[in-house]
N, C-alpha and C. Protein backbone atom coordinates (compact mmCIF):
# COMPACT_ATOMS: atom_id res chain seq x y z
N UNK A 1 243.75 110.21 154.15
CA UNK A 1 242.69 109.87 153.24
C UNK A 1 241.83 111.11 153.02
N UNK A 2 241.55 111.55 151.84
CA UNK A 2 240.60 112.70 151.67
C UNK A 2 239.55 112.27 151.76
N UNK A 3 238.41 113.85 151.56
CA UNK A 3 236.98 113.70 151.65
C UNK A 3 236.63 112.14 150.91
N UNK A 4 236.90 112.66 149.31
CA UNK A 4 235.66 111.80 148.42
C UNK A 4 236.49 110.51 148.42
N UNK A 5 237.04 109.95 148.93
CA UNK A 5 237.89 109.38 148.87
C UNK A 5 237.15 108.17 150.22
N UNK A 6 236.93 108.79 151.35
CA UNK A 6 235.98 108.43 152.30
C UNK A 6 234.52 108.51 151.68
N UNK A 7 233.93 109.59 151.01
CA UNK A 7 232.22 109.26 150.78
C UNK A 7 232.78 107.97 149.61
N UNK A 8 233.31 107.79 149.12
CA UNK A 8 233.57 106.85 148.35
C UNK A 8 233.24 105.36 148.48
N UNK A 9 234.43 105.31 149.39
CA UNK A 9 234.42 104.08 150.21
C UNK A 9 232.84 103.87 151.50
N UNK A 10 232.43 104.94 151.82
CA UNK A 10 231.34 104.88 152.66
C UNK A 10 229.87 104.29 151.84
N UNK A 11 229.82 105.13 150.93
CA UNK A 11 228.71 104.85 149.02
C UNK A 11 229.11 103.58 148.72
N UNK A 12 230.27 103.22 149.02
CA UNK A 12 230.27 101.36 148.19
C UNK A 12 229.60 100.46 149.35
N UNK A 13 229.63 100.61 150.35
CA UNK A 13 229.35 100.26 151.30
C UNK A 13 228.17 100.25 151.99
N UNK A 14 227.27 101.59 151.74
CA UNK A 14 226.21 101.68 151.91
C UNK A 14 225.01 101.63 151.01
N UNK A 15 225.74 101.48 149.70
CA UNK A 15 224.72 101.41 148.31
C UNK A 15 223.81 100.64 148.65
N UNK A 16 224.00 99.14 148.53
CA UNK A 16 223.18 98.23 148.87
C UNK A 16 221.85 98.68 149.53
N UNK A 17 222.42 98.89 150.71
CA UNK A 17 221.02 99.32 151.88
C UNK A 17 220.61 100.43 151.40
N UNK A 18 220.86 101.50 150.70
CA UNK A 18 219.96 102.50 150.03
C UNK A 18 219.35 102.49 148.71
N UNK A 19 219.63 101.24 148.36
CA UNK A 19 219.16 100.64 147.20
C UNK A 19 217.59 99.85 147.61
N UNK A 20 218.00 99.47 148.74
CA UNK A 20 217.27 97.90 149.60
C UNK A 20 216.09 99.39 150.70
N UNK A 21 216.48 100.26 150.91
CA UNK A 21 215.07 101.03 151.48
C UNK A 21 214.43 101.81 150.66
N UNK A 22 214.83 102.05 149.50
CA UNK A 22 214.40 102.58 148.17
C UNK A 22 213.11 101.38 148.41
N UNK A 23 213.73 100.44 147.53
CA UNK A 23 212.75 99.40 147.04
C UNK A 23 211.93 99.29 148.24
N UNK A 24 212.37 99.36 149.81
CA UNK A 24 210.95 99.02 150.46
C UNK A 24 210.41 99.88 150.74
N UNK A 25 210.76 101.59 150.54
CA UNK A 25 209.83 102.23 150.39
C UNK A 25 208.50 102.54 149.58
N UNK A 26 209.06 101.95 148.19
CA UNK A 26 208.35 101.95 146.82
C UNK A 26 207.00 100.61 147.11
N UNK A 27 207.52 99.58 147.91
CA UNK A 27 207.01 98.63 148.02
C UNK A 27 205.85 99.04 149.34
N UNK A 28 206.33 99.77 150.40
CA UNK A 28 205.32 100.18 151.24
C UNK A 28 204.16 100.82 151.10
N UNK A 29 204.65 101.86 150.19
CA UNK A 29 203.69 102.99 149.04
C UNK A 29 203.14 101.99 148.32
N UNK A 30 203.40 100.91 147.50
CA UNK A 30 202.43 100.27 146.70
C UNK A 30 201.10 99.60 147.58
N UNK A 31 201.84 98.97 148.29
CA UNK A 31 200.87 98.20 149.78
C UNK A 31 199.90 98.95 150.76
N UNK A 32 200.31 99.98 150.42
CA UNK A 32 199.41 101.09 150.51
C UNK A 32 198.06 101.87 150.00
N UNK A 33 198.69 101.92 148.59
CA UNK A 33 197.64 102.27 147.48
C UNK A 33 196.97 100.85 147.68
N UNK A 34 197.00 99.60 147.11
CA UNK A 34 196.19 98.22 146.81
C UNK A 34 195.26 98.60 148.26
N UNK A 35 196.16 98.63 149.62
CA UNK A 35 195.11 98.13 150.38
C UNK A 35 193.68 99.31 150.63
N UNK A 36 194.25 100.43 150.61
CA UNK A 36 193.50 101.87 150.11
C UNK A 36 192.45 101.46 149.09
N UNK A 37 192.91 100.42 148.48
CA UNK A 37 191.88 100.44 147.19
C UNK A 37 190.81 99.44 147.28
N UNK A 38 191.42 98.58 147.98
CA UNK A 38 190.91 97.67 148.26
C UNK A 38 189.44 97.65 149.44
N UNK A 39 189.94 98.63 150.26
CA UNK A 39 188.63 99.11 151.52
C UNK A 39 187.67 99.83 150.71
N UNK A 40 187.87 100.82 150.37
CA UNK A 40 187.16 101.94 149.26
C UNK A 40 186.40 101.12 147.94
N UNK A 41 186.78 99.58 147.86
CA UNK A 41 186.35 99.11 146.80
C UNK A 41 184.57 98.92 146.28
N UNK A 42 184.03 98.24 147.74
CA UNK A 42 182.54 97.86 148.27
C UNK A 42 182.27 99.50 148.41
N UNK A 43 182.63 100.26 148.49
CA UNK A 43 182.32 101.90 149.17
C UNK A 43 181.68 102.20 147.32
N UNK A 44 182.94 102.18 146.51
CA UNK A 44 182.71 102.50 145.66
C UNK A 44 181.60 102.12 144.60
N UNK A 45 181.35 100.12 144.95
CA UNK A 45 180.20 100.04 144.62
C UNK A 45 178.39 100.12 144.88
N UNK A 46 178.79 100.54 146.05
CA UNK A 46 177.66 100.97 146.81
C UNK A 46 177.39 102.18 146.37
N UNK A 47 178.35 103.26 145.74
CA UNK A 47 178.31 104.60 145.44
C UNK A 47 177.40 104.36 143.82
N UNK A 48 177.68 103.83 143.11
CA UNK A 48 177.76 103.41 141.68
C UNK A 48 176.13 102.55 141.95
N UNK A 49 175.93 101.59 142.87
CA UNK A 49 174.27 100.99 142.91
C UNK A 49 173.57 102.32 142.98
N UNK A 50 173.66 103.37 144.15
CA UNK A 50 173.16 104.15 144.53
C UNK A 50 172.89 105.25 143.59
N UNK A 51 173.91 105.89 142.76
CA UNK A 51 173.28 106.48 141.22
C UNK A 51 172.52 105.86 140.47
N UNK A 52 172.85 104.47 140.02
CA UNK A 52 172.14 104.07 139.38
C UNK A 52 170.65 103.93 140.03
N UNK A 53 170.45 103.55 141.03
CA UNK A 53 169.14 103.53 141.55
C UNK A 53 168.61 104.64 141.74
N UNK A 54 169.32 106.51 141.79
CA UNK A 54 169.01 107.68 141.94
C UNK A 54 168.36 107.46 140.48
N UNK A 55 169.36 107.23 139.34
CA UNK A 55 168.53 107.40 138.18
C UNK A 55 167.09 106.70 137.31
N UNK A 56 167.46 105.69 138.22
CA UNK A 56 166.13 104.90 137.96
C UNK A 56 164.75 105.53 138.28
N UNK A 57 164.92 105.90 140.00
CA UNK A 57 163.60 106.59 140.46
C UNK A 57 163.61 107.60 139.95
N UNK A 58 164.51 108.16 139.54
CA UNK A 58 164.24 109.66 138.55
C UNK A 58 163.50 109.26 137.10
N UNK A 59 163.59 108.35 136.43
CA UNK A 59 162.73 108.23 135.28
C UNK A 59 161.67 107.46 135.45
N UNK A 60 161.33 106.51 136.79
CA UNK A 60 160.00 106.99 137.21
C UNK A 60 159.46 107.57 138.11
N UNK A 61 159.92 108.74 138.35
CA UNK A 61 159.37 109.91 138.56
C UNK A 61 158.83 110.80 137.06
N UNK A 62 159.60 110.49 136.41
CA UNK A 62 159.39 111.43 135.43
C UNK A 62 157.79 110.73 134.65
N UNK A 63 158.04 109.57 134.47
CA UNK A 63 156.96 108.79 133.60
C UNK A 63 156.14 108.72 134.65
N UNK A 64 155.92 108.67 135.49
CA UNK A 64 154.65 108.91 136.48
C UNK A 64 154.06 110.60 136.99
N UNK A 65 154.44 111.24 136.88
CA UNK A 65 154.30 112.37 136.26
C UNK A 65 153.83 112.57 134.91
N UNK A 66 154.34 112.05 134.11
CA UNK A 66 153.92 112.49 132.53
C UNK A 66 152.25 111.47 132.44
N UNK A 67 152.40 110.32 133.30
CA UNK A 67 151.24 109.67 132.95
C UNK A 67 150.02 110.11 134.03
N UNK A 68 150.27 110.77 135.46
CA UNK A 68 149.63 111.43 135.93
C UNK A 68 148.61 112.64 134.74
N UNK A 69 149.89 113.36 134.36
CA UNK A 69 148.98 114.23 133.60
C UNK A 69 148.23 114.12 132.39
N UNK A 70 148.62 113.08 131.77
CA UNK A 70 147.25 112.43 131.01
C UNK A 70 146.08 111.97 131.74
N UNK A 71 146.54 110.86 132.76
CA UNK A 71 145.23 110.97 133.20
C UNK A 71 144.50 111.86 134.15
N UNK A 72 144.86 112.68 134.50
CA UNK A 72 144.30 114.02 134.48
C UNK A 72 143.42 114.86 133.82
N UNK A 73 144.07 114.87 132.29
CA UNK A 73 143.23 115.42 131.19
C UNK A 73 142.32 114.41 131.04
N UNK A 74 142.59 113.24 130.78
CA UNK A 74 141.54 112.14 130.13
C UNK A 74 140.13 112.14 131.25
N UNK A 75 140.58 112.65 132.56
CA UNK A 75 139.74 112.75 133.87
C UNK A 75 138.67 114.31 133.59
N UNK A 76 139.31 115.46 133.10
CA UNK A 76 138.56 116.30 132.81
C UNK A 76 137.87 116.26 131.87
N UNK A 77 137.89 115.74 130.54
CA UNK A 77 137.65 115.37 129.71
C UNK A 77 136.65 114.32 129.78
N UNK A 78 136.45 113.12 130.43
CA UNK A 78 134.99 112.86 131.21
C UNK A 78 134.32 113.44 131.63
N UNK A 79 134.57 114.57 132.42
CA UNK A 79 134.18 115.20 133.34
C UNK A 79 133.14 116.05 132.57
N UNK A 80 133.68 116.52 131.51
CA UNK A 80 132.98 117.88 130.44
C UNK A 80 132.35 116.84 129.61
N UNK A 81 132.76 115.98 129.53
CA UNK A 81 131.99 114.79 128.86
C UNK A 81 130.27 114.53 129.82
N UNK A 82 130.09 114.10 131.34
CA UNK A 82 129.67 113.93 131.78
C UNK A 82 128.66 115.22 131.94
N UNK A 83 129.32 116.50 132.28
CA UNK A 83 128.50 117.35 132.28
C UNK A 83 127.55 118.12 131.21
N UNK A 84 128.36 117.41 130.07
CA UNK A 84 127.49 118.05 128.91
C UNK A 84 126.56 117.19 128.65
N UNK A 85 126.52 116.09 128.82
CA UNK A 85 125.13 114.68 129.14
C UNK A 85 124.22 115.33 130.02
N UNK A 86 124.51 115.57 131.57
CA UNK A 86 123.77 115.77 132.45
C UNK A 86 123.25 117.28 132.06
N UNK A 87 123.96 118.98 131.39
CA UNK A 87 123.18 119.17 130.75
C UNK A 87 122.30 119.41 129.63
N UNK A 88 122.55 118.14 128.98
CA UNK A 88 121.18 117.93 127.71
C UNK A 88 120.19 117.09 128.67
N UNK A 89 120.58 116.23 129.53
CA UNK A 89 119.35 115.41 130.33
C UNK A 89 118.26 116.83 131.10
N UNK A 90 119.05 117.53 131.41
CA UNK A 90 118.35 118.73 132.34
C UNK A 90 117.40 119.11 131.32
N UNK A 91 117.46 119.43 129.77
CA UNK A 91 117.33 120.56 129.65
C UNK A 91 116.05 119.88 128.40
N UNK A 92 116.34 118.32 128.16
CA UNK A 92 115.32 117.33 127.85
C UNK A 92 114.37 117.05 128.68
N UNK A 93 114.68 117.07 130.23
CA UNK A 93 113.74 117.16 130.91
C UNK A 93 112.36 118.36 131.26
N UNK A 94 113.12 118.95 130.84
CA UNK A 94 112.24 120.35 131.20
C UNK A 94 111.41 120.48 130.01
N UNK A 95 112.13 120.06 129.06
CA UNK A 95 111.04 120.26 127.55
C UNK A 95 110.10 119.51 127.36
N UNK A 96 110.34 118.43 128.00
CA UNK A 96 109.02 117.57 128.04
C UNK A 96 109.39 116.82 129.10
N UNK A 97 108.25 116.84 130.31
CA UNK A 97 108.52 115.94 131.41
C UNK A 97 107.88 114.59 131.21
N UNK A 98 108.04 113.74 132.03
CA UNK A 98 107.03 112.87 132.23
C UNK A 98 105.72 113.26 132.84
N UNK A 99 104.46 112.68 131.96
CA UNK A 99 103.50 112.91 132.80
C UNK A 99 102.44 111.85 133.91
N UNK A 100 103.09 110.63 132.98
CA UNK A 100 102.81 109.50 133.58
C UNK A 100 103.65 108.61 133.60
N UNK A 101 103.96 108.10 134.74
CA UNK A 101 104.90 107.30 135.03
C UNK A 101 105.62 106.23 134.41
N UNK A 102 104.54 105.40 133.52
CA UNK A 102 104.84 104.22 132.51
C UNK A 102 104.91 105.11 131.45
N UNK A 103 105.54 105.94 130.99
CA UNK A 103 105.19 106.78 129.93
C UNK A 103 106.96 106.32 129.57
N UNK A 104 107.47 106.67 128.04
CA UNK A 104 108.76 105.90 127.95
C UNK A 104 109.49 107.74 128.09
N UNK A 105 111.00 107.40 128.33
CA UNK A 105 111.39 109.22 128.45
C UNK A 105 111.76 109.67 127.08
N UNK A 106 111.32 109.28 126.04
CA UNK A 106 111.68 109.75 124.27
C UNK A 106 113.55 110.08 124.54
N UNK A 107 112.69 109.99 123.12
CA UNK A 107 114.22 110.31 122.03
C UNK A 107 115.29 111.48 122.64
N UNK A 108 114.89 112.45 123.43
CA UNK A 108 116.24 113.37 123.41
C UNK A 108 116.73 113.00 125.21
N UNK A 109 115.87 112.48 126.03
CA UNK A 109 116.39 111.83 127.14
C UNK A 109 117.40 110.84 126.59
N UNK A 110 117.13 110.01 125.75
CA UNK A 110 117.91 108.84 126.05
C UNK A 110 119.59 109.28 125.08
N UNK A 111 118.90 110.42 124.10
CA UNK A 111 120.27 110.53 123.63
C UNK A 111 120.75 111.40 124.81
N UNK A 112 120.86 112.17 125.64
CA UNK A 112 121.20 112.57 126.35
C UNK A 112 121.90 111.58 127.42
N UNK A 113 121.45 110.93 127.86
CA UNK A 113 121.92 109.93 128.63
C UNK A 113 123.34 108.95 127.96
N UNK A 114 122.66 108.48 126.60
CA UNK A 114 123.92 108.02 125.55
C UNK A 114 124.84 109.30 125.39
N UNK A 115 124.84 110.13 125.82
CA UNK A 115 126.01 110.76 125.32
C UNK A 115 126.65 111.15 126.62
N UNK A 116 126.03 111.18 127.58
CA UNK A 116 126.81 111.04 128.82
C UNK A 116 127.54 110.36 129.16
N UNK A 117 127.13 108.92 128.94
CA UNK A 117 127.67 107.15 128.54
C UNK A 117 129.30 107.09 127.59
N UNK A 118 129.07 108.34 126.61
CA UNK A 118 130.21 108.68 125.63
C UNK A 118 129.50 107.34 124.30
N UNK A 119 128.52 106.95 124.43
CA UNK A 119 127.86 106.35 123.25
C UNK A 119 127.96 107.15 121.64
N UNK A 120 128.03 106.77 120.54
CA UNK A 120 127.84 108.30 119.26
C UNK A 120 126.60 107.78 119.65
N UNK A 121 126.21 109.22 118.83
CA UNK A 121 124.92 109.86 118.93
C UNK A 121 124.27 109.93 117.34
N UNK A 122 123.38 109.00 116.98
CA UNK A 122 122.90 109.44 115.14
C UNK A 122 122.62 110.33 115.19
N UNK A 123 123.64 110.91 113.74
CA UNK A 123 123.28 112.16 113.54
C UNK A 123 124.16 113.52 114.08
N UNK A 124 125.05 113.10 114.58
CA UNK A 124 125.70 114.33 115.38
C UNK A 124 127.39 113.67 114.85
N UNK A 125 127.80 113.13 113.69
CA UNK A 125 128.93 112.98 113.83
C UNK A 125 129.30 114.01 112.66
């Protein structure tokens, strides 16, 4: 009996079963990947909450920041508001004090005071 003559007869014989560990190799590798995918699955959505919640506190961070610095300005902006009241009150005071106690504090005290208040002022718009 020659070589191919024997792989011949050996290949008819053994096809089957190399047909049959093919397929359960292919099948082990699949059972593999699913269950791979399957552990990693909760991983992956925990990964995916966790950006999304990175991006969330990132835009408010950002809008709390942006609204910090308005009120910031709107805070200085009282502030120069307030001080430019307190000095016209100074400077009303000195021009005419009180000399008696029941005496009323006129016209440029009280606009002074109204404009500290952020009241308009007649006459100054």
């Amino acid at each position: 009996m020659s070589v191919t003559a024997r792989l011949s007869s050996w290949w008819a014989a053994w096809k089957v079963v190399a047909m049959l560990a093919a397929a359960l190799a292919g099948s082990l590798y699949l059972n593999y990947w699913q269950h791979r995918r399957a552990i990693t699955a909760p991983l992956r959505d925990q990964v995916h909450a966790l950006d999304t919640a990175l991006e969330d506190s990132a835009a408010l961070h950002a809008a709390t920041r942006e609204s910090a610095t308005r009120l910031a300005a709107a805070a200085a902006a009282a502030a120069d508001q307030l001080e430019g009241g307190a000095r016209d009150y100074r400077r009303a005071r000195t021009e005419r004090p009180l000399t008696h106690p029941q005496c009323a504090p006129g016209q440029a005290r009280m606009d002074a005071v109204n404009r500290a208040l952020g009241a308009p002022i007649e006459g100054e718009q």
